[in-house]
N, C-alpha and C. Protein backbone atom coordinates (compact mmCIF):
# COMPACT_ATOMS: atom_id res chain seq x y z
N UNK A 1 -10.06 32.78 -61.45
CA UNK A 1 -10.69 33.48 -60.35
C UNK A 1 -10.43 34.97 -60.54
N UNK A 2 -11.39 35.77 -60.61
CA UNK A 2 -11.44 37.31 -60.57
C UNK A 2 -11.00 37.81 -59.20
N UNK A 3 -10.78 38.99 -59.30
CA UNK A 3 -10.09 39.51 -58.01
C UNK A 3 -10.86 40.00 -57.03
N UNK A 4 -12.67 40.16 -57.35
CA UNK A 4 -13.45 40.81 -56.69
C UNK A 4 -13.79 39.28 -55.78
N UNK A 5 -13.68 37.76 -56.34
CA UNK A 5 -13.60 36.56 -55.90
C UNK A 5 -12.51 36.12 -54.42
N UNK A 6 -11.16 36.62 -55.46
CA UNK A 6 -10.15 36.07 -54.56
C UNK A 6 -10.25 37.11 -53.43
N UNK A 7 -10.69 38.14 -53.08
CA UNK A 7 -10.67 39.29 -52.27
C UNK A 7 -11.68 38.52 -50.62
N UNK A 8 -12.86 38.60 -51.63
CA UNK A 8 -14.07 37.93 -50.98
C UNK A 8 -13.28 36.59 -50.06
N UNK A 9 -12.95 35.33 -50.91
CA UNK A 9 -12.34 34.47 -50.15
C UNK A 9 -11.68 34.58 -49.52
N UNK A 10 -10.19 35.54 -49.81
CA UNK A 10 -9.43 35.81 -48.58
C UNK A 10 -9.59 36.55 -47.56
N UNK A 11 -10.91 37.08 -47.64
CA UNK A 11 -11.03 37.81 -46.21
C UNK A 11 -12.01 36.97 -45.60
N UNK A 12 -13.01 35.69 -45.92
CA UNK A 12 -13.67 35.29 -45.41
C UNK A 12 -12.83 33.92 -44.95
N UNK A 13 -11.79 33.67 -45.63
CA UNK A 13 -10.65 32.56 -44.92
C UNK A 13 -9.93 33.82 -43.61
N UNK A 14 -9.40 34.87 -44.22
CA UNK A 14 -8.91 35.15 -42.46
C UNK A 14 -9.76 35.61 -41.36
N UNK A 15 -10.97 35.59 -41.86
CA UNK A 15 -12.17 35.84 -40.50
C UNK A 15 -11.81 34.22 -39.75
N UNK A 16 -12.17 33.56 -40.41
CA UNK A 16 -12.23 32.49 -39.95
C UNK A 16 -10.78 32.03 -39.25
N UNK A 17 -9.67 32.32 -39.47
CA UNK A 17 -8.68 32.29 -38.97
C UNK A 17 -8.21 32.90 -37.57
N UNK A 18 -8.87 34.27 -37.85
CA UNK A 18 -8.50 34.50 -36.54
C UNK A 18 -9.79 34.16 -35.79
N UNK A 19 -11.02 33.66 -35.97
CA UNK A 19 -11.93 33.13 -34.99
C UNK A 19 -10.84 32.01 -34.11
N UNK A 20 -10.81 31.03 -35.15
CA UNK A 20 -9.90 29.72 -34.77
C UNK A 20 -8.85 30.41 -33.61
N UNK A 21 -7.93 31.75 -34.24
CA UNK A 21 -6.91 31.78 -33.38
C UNK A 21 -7.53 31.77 -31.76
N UNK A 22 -8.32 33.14 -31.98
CA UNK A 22 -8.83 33.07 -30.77
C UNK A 22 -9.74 32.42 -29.83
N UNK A 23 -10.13 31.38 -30.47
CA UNK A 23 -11.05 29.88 -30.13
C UNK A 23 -9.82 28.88 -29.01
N UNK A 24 -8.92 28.84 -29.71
CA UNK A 24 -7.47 28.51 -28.99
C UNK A 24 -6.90 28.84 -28.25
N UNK A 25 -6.90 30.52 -28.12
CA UNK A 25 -6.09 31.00 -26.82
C UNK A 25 -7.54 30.83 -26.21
N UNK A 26 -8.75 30.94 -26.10
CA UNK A 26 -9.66 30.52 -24.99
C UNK A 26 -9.69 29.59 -24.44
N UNK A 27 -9.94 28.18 -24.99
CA UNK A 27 -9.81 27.10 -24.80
C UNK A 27 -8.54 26.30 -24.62
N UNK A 28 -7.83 26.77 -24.81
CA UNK A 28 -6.66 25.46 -24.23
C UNK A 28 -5.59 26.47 -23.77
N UNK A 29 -5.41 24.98 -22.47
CA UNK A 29 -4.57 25.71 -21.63
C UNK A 29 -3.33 25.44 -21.67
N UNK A 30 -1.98 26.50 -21.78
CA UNK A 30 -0.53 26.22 -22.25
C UNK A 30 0.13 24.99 -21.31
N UNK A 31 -0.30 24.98 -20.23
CA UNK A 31 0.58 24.15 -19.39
C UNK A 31 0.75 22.97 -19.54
N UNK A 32 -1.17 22.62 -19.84
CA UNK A 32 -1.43 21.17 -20.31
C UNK A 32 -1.21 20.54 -21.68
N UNK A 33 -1.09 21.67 -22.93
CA UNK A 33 -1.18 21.65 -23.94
C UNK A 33 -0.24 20.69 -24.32
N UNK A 34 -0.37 19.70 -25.70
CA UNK A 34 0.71 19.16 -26.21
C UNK A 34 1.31 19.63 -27.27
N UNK A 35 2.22 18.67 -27.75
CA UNK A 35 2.85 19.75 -29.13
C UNK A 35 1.87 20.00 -30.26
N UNK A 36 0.33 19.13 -30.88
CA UNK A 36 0.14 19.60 -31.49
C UNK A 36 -1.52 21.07 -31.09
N UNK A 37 -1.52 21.42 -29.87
CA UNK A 37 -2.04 22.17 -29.69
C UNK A 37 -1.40 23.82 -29.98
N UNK A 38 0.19 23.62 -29.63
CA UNK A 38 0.80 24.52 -30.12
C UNK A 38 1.48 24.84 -31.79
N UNK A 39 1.10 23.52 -32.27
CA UNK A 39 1.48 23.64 -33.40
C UNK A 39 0.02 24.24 -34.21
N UNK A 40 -0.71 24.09 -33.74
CA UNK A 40 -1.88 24.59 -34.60
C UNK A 40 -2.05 26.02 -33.80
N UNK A 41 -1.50 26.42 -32.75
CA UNK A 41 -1.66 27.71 -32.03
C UNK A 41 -0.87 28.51 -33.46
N UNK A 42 0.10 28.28 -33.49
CA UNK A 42 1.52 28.99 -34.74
C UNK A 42 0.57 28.70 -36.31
N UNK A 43 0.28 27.97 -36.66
CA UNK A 43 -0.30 27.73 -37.65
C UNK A 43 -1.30 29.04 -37.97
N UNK A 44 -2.26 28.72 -37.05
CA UNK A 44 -3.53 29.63 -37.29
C UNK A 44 -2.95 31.12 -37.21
N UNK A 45 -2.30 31.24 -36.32
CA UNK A 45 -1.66 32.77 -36.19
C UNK A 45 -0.91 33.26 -37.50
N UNK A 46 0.02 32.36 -38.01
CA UNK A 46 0.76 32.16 -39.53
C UNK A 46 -0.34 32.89 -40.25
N UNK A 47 -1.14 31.42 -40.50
CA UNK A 47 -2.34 31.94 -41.74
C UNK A 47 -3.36 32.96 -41.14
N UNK A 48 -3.40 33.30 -40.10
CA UNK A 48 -4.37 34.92 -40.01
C UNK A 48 -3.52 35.73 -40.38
N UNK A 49 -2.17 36.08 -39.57
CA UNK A 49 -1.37 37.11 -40.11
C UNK A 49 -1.23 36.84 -41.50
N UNK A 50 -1.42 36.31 -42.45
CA UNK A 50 -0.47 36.01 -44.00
C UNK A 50 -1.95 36.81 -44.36
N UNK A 51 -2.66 36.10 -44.04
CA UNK A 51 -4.04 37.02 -44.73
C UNK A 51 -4.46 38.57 -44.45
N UNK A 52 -4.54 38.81 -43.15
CA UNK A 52 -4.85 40.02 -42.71
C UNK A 52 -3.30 41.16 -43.78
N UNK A 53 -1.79 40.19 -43.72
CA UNK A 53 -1.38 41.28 -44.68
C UNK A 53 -1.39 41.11 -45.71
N UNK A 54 -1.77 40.21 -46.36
CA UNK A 54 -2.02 40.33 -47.77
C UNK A 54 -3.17 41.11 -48.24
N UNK A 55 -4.14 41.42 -47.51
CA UNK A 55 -5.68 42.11 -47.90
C UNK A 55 -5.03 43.72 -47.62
N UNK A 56 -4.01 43.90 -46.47
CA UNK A 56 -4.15 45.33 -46.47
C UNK A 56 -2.75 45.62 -47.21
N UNK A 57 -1.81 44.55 -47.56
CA UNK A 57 -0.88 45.05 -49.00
C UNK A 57 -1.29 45.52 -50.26
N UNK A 58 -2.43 44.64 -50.19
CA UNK A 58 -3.03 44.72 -51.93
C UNK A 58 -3.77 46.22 -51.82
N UNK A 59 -4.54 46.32 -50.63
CA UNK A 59 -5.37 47.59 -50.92
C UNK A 59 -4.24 48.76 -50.98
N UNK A 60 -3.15 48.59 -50.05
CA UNK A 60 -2.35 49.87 -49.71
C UNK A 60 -1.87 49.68 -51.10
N UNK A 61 -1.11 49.06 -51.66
CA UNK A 61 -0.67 48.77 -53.20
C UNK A 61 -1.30 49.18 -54.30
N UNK A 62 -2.77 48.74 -54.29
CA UNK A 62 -3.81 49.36 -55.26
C UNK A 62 -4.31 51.34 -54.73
N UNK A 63 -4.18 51.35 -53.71
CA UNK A 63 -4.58 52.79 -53.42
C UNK A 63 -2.56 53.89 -54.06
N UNK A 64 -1.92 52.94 -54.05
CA UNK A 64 -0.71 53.81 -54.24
C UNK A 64 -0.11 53.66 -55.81
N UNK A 65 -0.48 52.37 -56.33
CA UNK A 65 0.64 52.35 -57.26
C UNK A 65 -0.40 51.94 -58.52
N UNK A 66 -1.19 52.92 -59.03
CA UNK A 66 -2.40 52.23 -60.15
C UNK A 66 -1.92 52.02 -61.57
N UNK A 67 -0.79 52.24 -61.40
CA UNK A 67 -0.03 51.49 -63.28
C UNK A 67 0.37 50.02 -63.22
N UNK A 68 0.05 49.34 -61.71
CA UNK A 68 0.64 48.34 -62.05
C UNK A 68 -1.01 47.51 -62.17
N UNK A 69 -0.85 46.46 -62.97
CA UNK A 69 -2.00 45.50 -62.59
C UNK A 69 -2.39 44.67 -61.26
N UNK A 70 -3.30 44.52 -60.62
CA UNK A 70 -3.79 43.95 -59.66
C UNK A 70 -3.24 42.83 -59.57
N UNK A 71 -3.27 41.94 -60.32
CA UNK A 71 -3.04 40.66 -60.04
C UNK A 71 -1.28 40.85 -59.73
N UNK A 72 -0.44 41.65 -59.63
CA UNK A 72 0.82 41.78 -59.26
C UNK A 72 0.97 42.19 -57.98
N UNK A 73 -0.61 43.27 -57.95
CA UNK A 73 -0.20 43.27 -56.60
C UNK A 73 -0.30 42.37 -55.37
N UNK A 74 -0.91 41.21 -55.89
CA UNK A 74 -1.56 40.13 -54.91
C UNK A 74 -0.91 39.56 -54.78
N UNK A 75 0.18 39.40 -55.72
CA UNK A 75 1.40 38.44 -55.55
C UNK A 75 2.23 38.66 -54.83
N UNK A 76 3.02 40.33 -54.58
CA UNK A 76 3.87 41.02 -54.23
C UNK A 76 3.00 40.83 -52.66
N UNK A 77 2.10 41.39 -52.43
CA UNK A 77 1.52 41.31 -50.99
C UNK A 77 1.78 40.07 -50.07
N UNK A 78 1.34 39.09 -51.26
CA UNK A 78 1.01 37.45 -50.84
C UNK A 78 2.66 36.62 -50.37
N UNK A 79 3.60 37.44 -50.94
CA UNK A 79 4.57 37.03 -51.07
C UNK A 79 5.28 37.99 -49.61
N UNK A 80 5.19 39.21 -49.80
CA UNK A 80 5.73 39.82 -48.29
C UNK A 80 4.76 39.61 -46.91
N UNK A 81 3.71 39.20 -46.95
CA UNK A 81 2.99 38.87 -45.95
C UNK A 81 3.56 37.24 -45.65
N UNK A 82 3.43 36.62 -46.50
CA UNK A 82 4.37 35.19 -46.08
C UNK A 82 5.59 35.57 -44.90
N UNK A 83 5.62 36.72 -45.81
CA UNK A 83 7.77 36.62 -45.31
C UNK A 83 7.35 37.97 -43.71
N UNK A 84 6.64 38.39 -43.79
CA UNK A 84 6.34 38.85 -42.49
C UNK A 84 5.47 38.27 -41.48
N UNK A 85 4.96 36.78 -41.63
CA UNK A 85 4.10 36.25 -40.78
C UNK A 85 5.63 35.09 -40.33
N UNK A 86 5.94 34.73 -41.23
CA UNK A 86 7.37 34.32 -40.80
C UNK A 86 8.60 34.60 -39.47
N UNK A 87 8.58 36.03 -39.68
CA UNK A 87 9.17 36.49 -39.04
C UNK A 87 8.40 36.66 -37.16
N UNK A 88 7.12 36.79 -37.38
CA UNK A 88 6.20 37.04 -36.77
C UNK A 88 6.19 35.68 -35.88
N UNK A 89 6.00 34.60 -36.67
CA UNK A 89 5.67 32.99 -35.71
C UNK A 89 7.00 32.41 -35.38
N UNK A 90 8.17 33.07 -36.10
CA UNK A 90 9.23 32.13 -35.60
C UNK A 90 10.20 33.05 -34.12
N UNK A 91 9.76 34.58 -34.63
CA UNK A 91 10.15 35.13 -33.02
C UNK A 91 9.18 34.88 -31.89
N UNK A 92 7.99 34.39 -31.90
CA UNK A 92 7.21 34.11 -30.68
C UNK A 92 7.58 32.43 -30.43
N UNK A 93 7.95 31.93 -31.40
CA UNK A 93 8.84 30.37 -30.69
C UNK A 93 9.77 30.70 -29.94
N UNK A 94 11.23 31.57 -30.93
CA UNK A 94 12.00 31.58 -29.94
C UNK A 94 11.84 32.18 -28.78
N UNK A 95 10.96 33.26 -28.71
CA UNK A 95 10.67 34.04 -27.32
C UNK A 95 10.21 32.68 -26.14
N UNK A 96 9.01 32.10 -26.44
CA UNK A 96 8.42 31.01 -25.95
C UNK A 96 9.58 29.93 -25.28
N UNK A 97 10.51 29.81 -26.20
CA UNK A 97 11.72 28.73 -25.69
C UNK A 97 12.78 29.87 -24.87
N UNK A 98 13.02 30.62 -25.15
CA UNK A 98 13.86 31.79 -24.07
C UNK A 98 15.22 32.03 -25.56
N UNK A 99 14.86 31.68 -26.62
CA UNK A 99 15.59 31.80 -27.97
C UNK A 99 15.66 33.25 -28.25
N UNK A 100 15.03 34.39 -27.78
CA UNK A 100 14.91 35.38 -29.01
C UNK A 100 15.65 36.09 -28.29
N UNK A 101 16.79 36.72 -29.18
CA UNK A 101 17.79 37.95 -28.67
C UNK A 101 17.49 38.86 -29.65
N UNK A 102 18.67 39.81 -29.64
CA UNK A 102 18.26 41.03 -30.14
C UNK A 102 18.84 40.48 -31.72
N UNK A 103 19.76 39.86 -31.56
CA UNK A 103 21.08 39.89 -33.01
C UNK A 103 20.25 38.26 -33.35
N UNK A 104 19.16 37.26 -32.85
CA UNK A 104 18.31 36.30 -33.62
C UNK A 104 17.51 37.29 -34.28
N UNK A 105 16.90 38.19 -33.72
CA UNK A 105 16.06 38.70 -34.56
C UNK A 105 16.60 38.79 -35.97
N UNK A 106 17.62 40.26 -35.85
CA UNK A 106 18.87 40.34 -36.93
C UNK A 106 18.69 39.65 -37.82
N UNK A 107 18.96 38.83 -37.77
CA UNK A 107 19.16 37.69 -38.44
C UNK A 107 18.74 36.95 -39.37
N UNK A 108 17.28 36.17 -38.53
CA UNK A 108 15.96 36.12 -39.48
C UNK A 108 15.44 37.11 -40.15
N UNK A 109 15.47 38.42 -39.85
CA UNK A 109 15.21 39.29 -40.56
C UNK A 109 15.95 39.66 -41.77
N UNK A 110 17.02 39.42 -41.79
CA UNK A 110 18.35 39.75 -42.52
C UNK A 110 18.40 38.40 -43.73
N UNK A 111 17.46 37.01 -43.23
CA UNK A 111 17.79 36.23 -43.78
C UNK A 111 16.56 36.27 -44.68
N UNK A 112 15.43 36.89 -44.17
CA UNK A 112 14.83 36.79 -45.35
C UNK A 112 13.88 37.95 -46.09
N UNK A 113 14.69 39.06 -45.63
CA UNK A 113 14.95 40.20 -46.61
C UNK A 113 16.07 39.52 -47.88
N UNK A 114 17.26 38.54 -47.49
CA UNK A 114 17.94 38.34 -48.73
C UNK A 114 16.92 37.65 -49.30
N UNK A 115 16.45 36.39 -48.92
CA UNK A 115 15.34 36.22 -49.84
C UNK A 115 14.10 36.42 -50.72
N UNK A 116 13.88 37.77 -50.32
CA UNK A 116 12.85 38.28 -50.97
C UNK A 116 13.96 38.98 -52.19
N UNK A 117 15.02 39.86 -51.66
CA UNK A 117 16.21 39.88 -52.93
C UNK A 117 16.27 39.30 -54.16
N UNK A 118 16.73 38.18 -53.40
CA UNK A 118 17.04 36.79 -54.28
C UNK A 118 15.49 37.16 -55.20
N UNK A 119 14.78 36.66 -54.84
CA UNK A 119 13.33 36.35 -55.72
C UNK A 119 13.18 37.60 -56.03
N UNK A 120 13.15 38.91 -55.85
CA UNK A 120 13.13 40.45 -57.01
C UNK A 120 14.17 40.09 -57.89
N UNK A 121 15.75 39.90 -57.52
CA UNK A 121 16.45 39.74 -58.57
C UNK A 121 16.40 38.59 -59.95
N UNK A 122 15.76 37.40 -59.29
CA UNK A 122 15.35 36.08 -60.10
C UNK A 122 13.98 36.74 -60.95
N UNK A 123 13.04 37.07 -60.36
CA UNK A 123 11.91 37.61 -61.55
C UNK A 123 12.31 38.94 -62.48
N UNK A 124 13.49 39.95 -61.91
CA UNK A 124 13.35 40.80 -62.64
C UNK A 124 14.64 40.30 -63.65
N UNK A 125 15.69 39.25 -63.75
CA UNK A 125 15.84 38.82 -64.62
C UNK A 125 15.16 37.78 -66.29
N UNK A 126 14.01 37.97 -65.14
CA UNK A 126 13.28 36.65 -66.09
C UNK A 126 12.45 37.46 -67.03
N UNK A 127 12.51 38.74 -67.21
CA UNK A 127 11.81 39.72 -67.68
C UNK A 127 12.41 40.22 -69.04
């Protein structure tokens, strides 16, 4: 798949994502909702946010850093947009359950900044 391809698809998968999201907060109502209405509420929000930052990592990436190849930057994007939609769906649970403090945040944040670490230090050994 060329990148003028994967570009196209991933912005026409997160249109559609956040339609869905917001198809959901219209239509269903929290009170009545069951668990898997909210599980697809977090889902769709997940995969809109993972997309919406992966399209504007890659461009901010390609507008800043043009020695590297594209296809690195899609990875690097694809890979911190994961880890920031993460952070994103698991503090609106705990908020939702009365979970989110200041030092949970901390935390998750802390836990997977080491992981993105971990995985810079694991690929740039593998080099």
């Amino acid at each position: 798949m060329n990148l003028k391809s994967f570009l196209l698809y991933m912005i026409i998968g997160t249109l559609f994502c956040w339609f869905g999201f917001f198809m959901i907060i219209q239509s269903i109502n929290p009170q009545e909702a069951g668990v898997l209405a909210f599980l697809l509420f977090y889902l769709i929000l997940g995969l809109s946010i993972i997309g919406t930052l992966t399209i504007l990592g890659f461009l901010l990436r390609k507008l800043f850093y043009k020695d590297k190849l594209a296809f690195d930057h899609v990875i690097i994007s694809f890979r911190q947009a994961v880890w920031l939609s993460l952070v994103v769906v698991i503090s609106l649970y705990l908020q939702a359950h009365g979970l989110l403090t200041w030092w949970n945040a901390i935390l998750l944040i802390l836990a997977l900044s080491l992981l993105e670490l971990f995985y810079l230090n694991y690929y740039s050994s593998k080099k």
